[in-house]
C-alpha atoms as a PDB file:
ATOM      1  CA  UNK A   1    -182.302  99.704-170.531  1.00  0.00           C
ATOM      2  CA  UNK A   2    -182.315  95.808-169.229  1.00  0.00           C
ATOM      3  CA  UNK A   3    -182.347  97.695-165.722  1.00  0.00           C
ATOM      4  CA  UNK A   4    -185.535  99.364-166.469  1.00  0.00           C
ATOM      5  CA  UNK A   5    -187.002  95.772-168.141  1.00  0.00           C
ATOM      6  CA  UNK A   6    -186.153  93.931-164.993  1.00  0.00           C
ATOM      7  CA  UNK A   7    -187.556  96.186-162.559  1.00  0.00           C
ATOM      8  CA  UNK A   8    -190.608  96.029-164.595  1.00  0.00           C
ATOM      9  CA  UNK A   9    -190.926  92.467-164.571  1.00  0.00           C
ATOM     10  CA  UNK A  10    -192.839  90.443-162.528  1.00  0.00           C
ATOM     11  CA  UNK A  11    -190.768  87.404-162.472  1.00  0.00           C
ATOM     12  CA  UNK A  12    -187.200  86.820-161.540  1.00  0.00           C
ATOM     13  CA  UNK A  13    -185.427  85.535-164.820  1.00  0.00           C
ATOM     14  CA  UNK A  14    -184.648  88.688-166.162  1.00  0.00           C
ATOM     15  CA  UNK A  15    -182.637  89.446-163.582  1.00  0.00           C
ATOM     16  CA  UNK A  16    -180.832  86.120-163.342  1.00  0.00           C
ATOM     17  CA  UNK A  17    -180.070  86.336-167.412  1.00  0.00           C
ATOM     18  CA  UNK A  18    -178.237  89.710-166.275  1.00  0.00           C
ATOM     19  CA  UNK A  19    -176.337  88.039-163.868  1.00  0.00           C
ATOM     20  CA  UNK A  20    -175.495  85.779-166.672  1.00  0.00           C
ATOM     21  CA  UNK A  21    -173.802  88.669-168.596  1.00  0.00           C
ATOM     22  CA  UNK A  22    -172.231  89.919-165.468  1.00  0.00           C
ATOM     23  CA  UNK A  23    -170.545  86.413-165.165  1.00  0.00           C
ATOM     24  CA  UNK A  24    -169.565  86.342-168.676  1.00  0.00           C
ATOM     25  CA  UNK A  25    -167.836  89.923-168.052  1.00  0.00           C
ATOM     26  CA  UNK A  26    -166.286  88.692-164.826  1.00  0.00           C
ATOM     27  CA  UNK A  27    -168.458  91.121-162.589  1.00  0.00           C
ATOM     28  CA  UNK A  28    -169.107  88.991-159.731  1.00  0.00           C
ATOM     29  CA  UNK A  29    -170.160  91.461-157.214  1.00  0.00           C
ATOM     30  CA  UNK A  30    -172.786  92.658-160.390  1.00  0.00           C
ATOM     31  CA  UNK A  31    -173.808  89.283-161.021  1.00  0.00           C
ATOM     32  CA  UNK A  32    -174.432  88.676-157.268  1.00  0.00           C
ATOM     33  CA  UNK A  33    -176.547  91.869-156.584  1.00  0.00           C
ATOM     34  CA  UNK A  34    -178.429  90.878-159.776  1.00  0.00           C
ATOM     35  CA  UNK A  35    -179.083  87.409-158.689  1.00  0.00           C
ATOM     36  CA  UNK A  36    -179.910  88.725-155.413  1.00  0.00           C
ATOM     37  CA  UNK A  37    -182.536  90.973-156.834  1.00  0.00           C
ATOM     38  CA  UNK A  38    -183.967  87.455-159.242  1.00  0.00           C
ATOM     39  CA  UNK A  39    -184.233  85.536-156.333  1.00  0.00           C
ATOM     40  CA  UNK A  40    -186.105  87.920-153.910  1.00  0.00           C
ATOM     41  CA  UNK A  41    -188.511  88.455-157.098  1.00  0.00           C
ATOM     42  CA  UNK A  42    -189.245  84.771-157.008  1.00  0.00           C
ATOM     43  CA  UNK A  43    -191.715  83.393-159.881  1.00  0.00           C
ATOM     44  CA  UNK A  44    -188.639  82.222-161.730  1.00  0.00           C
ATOM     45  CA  UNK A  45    -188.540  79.629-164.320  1.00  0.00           C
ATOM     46  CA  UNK A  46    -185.748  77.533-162.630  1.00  0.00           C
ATOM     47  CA  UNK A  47    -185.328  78.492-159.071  1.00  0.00           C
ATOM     48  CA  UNK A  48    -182.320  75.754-158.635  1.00  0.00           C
ATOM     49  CA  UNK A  49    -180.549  77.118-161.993  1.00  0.00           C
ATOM     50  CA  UNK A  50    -180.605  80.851-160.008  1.00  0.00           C
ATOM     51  CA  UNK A  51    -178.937  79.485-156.673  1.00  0.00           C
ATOM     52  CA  UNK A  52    -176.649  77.211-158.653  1.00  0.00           C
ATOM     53  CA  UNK A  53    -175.017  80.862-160.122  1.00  0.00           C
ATOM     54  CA  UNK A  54    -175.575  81.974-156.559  1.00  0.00           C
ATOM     55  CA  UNK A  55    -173.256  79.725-154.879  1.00  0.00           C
ATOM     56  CA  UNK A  56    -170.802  79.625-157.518  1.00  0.00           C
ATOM     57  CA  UNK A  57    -170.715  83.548-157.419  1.00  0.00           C
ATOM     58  CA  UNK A  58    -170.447  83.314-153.813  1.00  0.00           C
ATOM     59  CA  UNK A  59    -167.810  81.177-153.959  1.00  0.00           C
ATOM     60  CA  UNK A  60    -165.641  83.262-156.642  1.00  0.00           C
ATOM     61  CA  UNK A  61    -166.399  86.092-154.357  1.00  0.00           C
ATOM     62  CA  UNK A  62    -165.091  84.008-151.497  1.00  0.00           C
ATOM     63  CA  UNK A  63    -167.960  84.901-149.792  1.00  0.00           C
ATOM     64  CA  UNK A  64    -170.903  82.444-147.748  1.00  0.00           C
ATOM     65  CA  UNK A  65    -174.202  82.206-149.338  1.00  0.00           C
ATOM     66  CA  UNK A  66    -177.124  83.418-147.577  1.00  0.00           C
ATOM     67  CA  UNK A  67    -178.724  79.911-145.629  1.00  0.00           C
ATOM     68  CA  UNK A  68    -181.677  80.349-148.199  1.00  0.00           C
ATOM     69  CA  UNK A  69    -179.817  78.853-150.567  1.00  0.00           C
END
């Protein structure tokens, strides 16, 4: 159901407060593809809050960030 809400949405933040769940349930490559998704959106309601989980996902992930970041 919150997949169907955030495609819906016109703004980001419902996607980042997914990846916020994902983190809490220690599904980092979830959390990632969800933050991905927020931060494409844009319009969010704090853009440095989204790439802050970004990077720390990234990092957990031992992955690099995209250079957007």
């Amino acid at each position: 159901m919150l997949d169907l809400l955030c495609r819906k949405s016109s703004s980001g933040d419902l996607e980042v407060n997914l990846a916020r769940h994902h983190l809490a349930c220690h599904e980092w490559g979830r959390a990632r593809i969800a933050l991905e998704r927020g931060l494409a959106k844009g319009r969010l309601s704090d853009p440095e809050q989204a790439r802050m989980l970004m990077r720390d996902v990234c990092n957990r992930l031992g992955v690099r960030c995209s250079k957007k970041l």
